[in-house]
PDB file of N, CA and C in Angstrom:
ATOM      1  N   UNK A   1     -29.199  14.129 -14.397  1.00  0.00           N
ATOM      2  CA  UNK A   1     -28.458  12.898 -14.632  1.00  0.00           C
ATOM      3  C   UNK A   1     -29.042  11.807 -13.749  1.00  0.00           C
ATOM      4  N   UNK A   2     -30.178  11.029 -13.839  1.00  0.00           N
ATOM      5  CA  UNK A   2     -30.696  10.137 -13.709  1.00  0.00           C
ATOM      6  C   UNK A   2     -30.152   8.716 -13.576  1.00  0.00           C
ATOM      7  N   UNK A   3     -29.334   8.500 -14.571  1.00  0.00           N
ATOM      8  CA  UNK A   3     -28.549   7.360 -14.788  1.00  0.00           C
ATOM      9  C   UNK A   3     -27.710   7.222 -15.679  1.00  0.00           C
ATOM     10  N   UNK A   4     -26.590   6.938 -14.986  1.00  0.00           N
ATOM     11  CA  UNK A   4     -24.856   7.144 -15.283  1.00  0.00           C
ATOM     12  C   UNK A   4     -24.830   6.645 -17.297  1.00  0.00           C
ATOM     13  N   UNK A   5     -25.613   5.495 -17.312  1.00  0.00           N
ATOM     14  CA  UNK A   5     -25.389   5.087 -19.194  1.00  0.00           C
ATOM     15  C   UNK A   5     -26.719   4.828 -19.002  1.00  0.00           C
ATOM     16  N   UNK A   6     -27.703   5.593 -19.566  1.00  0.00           N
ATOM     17  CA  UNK A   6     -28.780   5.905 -20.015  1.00  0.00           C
ATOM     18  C   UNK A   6     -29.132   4.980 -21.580  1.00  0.00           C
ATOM     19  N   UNK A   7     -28.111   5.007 -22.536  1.00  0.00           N
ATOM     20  CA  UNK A   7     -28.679   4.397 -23.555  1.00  0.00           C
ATOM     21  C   UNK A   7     -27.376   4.078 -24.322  1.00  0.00           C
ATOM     22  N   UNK A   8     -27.593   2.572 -25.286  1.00  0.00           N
ATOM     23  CA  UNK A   8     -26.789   1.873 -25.922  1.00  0.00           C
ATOM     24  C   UNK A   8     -25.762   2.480 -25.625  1.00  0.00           C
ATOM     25  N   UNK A   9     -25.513   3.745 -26.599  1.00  0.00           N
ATOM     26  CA  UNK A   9     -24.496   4.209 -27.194  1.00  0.00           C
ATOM     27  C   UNK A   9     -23.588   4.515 -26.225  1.00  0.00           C
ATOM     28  N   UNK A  10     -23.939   5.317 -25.160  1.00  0.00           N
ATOM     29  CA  UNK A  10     -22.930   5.499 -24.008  1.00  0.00           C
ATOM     30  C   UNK A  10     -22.094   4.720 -23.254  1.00  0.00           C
ATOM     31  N   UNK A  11     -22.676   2.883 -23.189  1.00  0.00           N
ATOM     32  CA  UNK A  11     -22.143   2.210 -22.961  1.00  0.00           C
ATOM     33  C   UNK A  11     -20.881   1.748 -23.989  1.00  0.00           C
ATOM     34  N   UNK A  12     -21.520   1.586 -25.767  1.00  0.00           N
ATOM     35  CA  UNK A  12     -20.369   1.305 -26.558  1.00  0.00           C
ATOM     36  C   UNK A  12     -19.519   2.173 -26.079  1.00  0.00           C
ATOM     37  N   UNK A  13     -19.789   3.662 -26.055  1.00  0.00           N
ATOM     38  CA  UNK A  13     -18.756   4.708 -26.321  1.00  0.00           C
ATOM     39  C   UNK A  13     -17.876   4.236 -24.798  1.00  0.00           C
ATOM     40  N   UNK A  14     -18.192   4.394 -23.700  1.00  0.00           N
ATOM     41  CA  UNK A  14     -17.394   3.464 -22.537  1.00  0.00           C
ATOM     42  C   UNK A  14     -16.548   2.515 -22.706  1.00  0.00           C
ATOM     43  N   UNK A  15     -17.124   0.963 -23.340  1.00  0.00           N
ATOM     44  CA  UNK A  15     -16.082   0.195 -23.757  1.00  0.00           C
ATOM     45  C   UNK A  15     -14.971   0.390 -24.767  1.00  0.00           C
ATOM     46  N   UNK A  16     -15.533   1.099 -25.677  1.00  0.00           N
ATOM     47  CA  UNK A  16     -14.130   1.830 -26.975  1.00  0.00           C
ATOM     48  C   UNK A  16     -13.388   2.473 -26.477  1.00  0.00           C
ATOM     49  N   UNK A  17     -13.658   3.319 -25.324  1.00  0.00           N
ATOM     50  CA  UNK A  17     -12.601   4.814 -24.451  1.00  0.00           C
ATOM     51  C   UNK A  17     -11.890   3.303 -23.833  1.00  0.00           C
ATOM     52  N   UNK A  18     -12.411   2.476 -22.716  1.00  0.00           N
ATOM     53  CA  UNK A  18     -11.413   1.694 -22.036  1.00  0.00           C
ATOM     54  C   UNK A  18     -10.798   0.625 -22.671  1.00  0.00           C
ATOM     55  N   UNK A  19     -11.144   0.658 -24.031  1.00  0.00           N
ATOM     56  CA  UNK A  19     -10.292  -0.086 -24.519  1.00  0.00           C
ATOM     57  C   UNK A  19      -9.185   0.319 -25.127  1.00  0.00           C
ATOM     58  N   UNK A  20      -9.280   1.591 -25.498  1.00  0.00           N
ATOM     59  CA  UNK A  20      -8.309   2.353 -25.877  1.00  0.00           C
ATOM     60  C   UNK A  20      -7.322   2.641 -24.961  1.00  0.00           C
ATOM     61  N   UNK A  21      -7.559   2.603 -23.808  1.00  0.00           N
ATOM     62  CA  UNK A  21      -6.963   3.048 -22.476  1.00  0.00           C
ATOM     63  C   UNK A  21      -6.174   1.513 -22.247  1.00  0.00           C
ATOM     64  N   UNK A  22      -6.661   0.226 -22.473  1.00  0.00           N
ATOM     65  CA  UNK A  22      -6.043  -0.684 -21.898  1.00  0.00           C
ATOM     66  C   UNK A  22      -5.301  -0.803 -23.404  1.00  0.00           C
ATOM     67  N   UNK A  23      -5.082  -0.638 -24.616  1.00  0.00           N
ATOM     68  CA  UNK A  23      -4.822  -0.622 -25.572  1.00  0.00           C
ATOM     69  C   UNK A  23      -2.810   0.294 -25.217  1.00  0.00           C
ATOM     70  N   UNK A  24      -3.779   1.119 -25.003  1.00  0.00           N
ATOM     71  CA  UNK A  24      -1.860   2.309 -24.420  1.00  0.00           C
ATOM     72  C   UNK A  24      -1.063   1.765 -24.067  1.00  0.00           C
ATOM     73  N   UNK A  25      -2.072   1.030 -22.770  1.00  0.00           N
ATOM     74  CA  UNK A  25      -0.875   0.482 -21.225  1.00  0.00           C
ATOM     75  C   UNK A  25      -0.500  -0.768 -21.961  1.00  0.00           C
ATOM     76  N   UNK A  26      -0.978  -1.183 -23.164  1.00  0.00           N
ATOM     77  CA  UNK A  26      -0.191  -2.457 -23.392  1.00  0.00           C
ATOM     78  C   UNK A  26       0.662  -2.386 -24.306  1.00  0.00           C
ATOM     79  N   UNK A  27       1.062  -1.064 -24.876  1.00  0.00           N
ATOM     80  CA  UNK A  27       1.690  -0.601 -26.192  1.00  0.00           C
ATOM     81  C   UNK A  27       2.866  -0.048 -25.093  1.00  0.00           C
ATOM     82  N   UNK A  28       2.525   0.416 -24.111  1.00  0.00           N
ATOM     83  CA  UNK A  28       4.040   0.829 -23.094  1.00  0.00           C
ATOM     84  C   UNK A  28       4.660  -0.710 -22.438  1.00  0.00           C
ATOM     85  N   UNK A  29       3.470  -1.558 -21.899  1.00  0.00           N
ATOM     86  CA  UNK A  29       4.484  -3.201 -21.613  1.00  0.00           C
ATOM     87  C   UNK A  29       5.061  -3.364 -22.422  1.00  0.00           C
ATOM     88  N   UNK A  30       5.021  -3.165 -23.970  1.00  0.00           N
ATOM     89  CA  UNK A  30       5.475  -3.995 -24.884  1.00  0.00           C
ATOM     90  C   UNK A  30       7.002  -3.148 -25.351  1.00  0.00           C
ATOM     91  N   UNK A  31       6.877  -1.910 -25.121  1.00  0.00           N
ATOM     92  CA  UNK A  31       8.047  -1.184 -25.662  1.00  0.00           C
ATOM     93  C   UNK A  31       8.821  -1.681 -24.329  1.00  0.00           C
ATOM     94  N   UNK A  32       8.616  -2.058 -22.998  1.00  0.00           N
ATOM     95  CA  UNK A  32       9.145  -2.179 -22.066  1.00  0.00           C
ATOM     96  C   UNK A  32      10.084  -3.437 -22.278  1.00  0.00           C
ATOM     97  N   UNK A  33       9.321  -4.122 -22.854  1.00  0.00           N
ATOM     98  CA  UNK A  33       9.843  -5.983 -22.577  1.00  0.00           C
ATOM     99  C   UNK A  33       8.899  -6.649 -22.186  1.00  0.00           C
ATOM    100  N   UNK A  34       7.925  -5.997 -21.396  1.00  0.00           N
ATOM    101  CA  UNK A  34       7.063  -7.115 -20.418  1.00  0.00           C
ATOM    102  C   UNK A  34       7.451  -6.263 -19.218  1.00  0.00           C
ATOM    103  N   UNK A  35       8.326  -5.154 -18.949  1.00  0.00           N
ATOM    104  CA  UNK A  35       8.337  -4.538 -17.375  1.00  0.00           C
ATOM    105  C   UNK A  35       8.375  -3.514 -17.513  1.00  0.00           C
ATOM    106  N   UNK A  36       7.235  -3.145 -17.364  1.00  0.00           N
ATOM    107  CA  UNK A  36       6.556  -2.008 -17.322  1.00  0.00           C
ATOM    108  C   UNK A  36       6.294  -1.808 -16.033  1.00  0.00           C
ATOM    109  N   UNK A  37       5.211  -2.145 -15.081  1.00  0.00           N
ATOM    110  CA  UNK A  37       4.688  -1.895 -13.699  1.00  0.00           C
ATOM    111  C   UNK A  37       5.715  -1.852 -12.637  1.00  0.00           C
ATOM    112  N   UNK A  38       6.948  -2.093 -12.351  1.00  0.00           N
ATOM    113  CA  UNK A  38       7.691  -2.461 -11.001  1.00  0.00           C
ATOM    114  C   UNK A  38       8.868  -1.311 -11.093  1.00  0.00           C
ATOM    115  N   UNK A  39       9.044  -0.600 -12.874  1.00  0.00           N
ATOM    116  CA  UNK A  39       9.983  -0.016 -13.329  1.00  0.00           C
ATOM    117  C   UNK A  39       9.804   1.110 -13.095  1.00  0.00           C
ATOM    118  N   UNK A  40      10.910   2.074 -13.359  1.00  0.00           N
ATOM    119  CA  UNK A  40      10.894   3.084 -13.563  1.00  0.00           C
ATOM    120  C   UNK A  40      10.874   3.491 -14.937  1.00  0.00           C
ATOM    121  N   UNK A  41       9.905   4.425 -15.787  1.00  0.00           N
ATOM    122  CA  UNK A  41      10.117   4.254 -17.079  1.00  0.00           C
ATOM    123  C   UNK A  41      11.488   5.144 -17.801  1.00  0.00           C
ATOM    124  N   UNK A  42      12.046   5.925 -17.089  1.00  0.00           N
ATOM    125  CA  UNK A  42      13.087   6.856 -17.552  1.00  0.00           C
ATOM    126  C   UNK A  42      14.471   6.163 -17.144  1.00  0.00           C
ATOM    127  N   UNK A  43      14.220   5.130 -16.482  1.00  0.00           N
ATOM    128  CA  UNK A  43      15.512   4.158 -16.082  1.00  0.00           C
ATOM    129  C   UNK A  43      15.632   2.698 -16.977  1.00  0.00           C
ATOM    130  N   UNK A  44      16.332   2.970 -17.890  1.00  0.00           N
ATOM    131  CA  UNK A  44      16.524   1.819 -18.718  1.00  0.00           C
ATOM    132  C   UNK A  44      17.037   0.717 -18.390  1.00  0.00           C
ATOM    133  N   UNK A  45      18.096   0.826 -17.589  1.00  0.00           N
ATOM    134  CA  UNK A  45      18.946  -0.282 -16.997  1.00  0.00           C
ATOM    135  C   UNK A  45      17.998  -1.150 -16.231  1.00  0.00           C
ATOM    136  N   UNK A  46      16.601  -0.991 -15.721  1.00  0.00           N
ATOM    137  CA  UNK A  46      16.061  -1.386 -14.599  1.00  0.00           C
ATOM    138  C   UNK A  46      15.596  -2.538 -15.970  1.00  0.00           C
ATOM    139  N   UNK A  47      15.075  -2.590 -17.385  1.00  0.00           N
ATOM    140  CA  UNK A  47      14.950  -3.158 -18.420  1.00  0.00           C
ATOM    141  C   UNK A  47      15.984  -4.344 -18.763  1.00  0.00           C
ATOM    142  N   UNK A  48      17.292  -4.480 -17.898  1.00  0.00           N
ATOM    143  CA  UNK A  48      17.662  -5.707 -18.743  1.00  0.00           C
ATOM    144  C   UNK A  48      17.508  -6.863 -18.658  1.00  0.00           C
ATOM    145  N   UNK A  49      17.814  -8.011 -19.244  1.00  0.00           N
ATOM    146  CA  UNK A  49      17.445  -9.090 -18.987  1.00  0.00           C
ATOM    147  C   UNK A  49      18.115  -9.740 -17.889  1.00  0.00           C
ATOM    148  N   UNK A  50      17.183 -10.403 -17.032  1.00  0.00           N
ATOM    149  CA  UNK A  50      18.053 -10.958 -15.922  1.00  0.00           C
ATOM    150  C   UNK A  50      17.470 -12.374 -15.260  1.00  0.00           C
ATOM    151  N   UNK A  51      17.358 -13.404 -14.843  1.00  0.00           N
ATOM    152  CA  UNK A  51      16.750 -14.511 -14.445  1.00  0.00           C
ATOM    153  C   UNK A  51      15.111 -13.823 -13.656  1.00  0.00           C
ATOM    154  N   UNK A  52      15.632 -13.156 -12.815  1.00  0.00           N
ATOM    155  CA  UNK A  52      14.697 -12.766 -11.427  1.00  0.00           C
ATOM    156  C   UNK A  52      13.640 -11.970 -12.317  1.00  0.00           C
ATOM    157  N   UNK A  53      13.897 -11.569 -13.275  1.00  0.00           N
ATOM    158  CA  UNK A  53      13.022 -11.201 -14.084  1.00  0.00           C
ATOM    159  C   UNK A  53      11.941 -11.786 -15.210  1.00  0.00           C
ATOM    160  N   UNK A  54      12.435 -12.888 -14.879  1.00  0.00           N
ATOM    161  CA  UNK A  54      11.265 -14.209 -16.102  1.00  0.00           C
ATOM    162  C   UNK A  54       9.887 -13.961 -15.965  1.00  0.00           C
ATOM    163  N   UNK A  55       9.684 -14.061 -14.942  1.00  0.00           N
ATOM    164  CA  UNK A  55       8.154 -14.355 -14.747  1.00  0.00           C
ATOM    165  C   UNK A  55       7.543 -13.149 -14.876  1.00  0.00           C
ATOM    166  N   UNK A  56       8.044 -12.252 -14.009  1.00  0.00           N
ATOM    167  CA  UNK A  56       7.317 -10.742 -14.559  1.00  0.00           C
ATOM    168  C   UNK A  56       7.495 -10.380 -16.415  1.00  0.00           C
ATOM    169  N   UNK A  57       8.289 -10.742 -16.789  1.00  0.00           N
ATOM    170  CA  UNK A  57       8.614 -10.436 -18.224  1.00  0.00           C
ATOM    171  C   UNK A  57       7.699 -11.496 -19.253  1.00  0.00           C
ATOM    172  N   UNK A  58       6.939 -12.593 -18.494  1.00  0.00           N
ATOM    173  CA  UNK A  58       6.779 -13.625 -19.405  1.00  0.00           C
ATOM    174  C   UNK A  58       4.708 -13.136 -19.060  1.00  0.00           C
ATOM    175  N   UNK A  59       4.567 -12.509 -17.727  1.00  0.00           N
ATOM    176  CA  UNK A  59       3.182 -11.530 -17.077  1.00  0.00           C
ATOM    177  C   UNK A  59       3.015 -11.018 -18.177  1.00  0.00           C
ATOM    178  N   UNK A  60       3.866  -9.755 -18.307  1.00  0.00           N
ATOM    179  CA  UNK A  60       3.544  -8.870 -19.115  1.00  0.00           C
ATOM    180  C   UNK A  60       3.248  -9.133 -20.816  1.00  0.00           C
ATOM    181  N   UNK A  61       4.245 -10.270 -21.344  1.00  0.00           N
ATOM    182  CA  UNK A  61       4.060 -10.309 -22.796  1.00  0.00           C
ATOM    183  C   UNK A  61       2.734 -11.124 -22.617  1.00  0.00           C
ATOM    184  N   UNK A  62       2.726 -11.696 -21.498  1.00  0.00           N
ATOM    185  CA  UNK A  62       1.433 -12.720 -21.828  1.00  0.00           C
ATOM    186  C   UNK A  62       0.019 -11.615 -21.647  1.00  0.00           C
ATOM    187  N   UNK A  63       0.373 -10.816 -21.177  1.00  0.00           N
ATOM    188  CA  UNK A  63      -0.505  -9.527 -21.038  1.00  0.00           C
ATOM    189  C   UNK A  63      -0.950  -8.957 -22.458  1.00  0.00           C
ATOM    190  N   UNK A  64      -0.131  -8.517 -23.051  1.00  0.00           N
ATOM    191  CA  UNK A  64      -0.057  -7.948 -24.255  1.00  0.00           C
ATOM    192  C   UNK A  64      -0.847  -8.569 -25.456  1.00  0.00           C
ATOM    193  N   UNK A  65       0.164  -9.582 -25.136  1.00  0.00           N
ATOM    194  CA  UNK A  65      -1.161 -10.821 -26.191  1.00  0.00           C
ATOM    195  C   UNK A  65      -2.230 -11.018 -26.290  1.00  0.00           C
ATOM    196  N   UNK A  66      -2.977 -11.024 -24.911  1.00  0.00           N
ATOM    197  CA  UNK A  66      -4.116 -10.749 -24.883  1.00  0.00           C
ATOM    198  C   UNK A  66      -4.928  -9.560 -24.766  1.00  0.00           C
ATOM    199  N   UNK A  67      -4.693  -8.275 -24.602  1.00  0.00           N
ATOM    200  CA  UNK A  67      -5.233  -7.233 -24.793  1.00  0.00           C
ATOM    201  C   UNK A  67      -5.089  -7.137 -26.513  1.00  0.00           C
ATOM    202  N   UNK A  68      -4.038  -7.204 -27.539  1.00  0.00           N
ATOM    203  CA  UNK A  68      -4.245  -7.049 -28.763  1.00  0.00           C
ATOM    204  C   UNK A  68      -5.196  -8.220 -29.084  1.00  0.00           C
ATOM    205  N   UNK A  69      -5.386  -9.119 -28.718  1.00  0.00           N
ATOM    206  CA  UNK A  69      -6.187  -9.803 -29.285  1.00  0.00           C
ATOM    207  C   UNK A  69      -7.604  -9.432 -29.146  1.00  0.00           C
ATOM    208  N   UNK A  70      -8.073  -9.178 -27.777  1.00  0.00           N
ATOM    209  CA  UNK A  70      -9.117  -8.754 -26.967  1.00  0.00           C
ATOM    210  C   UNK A  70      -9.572  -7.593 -27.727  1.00  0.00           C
ATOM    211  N   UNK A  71      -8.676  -6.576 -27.848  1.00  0.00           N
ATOM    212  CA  UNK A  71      -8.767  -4.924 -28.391  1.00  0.00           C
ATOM    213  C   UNK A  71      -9.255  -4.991 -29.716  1.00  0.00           C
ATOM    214  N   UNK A  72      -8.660  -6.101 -30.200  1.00  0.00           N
ATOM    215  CA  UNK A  72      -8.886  -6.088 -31.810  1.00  0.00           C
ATOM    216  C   UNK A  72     -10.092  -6.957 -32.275  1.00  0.00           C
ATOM    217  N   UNK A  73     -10.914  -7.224 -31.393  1.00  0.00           N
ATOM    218  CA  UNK A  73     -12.455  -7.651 -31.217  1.00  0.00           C
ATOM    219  C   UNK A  73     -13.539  -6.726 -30.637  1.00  0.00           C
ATOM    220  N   UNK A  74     -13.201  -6.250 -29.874  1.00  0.00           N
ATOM    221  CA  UNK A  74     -13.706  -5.493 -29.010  1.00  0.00           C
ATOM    222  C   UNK A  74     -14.074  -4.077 -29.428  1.00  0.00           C
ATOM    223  N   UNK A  75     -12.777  -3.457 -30.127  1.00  0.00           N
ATOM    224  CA  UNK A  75     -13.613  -2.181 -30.214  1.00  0.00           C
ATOM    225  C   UNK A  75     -13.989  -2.174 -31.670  1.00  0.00           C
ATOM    226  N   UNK A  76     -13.701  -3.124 -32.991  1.00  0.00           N
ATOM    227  CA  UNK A  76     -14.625  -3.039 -33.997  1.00  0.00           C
ATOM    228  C   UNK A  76     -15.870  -3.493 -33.795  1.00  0.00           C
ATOM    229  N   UNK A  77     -16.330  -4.585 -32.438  1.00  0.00           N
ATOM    230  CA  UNK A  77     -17.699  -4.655 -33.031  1.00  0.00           C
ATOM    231  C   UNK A  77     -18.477  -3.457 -32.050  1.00  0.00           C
ATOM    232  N   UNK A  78     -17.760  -3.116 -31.252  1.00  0.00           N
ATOM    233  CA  UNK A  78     -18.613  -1.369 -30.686  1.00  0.00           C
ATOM    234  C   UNK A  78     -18.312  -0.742 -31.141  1.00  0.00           C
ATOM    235  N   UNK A  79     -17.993   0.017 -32.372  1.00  0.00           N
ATOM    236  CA  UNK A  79     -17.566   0.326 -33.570  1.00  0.00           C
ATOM    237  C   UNK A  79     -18.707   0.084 -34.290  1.00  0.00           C
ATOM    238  N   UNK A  80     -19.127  -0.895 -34.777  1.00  0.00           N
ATOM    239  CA  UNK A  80     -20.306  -1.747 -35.785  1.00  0.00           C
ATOM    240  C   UNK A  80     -21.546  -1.243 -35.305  1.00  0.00           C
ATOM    241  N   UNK A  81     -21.747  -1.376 -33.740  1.00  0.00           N
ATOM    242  CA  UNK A  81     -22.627  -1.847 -33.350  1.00  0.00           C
ATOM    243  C   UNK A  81     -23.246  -0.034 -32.612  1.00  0.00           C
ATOM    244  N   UNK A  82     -22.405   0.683 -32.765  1.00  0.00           N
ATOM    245  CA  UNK A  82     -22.533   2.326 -32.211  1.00  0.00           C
ATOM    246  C   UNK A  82     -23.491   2.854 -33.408  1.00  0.00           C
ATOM    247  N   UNK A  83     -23.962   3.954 -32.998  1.00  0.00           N
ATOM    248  CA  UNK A  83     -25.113   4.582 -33.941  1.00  0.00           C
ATOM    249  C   UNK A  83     -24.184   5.347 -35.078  1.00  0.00           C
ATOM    250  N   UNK A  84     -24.627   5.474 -36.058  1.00  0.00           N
ATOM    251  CA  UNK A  84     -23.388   6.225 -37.162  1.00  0.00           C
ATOM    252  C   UNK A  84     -22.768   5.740 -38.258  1.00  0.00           C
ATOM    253  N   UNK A  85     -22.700   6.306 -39.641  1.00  0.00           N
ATOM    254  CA  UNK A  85     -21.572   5.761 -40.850  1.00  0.00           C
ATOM    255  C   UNK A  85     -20.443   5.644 -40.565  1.00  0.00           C
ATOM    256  N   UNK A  86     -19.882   6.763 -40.037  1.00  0.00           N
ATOM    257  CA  UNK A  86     -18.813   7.083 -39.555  1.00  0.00           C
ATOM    258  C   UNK A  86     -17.882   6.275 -38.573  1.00  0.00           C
ATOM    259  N   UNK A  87     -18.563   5.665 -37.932  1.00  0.00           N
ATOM    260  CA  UNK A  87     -18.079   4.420 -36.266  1.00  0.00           C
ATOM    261  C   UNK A  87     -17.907   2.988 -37.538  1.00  0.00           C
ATOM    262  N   UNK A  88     -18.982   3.481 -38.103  1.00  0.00           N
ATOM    263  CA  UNK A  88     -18.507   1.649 -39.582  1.00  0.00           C
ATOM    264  C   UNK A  88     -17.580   1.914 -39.760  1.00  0.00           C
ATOM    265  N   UNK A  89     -17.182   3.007 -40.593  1.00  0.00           N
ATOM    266  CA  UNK A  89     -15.817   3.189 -41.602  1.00  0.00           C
ATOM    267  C   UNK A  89     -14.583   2.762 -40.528  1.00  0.00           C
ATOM    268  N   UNK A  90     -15.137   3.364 -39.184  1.00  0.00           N
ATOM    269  CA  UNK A  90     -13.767   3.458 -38.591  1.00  0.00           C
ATOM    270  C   UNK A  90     -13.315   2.058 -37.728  1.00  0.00           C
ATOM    271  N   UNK A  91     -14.516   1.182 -37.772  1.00  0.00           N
ATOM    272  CA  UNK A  91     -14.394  -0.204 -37.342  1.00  0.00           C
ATOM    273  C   UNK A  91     -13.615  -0.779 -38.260  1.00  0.00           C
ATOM    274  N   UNK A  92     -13.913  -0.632 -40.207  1.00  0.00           N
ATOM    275  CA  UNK A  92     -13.467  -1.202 -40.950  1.00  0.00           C
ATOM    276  C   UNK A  92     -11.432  -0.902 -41.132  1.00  0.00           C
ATOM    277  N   UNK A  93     -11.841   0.281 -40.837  1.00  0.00           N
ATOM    278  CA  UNK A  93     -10.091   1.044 -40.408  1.00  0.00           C
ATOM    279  C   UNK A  93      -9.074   0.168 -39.553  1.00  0.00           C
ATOM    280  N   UNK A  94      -9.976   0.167 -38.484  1.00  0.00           N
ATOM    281  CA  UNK A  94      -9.176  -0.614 -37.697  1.00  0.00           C
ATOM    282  C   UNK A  94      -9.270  -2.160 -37.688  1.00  0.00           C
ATOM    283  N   UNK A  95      -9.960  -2.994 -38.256  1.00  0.00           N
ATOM    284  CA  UNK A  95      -9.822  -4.326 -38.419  1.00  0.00           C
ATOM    285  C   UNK A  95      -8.769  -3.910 -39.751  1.00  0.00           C
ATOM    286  N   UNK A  96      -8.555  -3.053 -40.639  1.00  0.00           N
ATOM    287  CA  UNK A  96      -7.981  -3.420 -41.534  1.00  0.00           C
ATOM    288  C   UNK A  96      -6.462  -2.975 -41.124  1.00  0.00           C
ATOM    289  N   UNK A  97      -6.083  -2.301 -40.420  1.00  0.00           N
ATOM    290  CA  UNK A  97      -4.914  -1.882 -39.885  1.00  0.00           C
ATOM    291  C   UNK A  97      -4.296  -2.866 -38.498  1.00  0.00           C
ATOM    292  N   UNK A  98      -5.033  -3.470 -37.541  1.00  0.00           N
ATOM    293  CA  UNK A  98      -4.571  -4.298 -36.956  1.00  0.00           C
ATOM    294  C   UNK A  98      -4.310  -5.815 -37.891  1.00  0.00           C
ATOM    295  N   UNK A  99      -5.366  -6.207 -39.453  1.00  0.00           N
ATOM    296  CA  UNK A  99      -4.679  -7.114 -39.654  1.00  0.00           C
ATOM    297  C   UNK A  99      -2.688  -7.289 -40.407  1.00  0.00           C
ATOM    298  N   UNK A 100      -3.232  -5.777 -40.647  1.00  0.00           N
ATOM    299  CA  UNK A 100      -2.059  -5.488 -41.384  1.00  0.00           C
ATOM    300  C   UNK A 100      -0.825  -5.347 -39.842  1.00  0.00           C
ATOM    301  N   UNK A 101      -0.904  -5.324 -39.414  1.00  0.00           N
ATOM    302  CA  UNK A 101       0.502  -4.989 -38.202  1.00  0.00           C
ATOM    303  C   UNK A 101      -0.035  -6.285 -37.469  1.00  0.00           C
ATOM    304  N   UNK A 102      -0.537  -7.757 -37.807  1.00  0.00           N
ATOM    305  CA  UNK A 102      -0.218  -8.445 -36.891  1.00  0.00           C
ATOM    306  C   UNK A 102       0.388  -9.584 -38.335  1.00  0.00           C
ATOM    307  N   UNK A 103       0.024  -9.233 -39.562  1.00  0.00           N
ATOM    308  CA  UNK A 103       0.757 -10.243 -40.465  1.00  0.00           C
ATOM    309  C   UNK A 103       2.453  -9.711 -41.018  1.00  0.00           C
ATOM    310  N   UNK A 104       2.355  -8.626 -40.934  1.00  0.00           N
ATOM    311  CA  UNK A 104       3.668  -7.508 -41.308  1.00  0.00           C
ATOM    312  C   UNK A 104       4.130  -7.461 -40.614  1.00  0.00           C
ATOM    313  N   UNK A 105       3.820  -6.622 -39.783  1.00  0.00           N
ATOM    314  CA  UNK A 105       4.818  -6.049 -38.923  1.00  0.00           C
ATOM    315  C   UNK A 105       4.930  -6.534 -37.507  1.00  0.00           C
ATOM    316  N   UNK A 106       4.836  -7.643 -37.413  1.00  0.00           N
ATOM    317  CA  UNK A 106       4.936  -8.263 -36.009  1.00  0.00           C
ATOM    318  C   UNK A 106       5.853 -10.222 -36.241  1.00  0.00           C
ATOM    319  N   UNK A 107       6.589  -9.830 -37.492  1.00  0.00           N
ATOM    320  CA  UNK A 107       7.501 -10.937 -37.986  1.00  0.00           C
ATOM    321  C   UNK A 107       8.795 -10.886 -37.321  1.00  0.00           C
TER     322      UNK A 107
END
């Protein structure tokens, strides 16, 4: 092991894994409210709405927003751009499934 990303592909395959990874943590802010990090996740009550809570709550959605936006650029064109038929189809998958859950299901 010479060097940690040796060629293209290892790097796409890197950015698609951490995007998937920052993809999660923003699918748990969002089931949260926006408070996710300070919470406990098995304690709901720590979730309600309260003044002292704006700004962390307004962090997090503003968080969210931008990782789906980010995510939904990001890993179709390393997707496109990875060696394989297979990484196409599945770029085309997912541009076609994030447009569908940001015109549907996010009303």
């Amino acid at each position: 092991m010479d060097r940690l990303f040796s060629s293209k592909d290892q790097v796409l395959l890197f950015l698609i894994v951490f995007s998937l990874v920052v993809l999660l943590f923003a699918i748990l802010i969002e089931k949260s409210n926006g408070l996710f990090l300070a919470r406990n996740p098995l304690d709901t009550k720590s979730y309600e709405s309260s003044p002292e809570n704006k700004a962390e709550r307004l962090a997090g959605k503003l968080f969210v927003k931008w990782v789906y936006y980010g995510v939904s650029v990001v890993i179709p064109v390393c997707l496109f751009l990875y060696s394989g038929v297979v990484s196409k189809l599945l770029a085309i998958l997912f541009l076609v499934g994030s447009f569908i859950y940001r015109k549907y299901l996010t009303r």
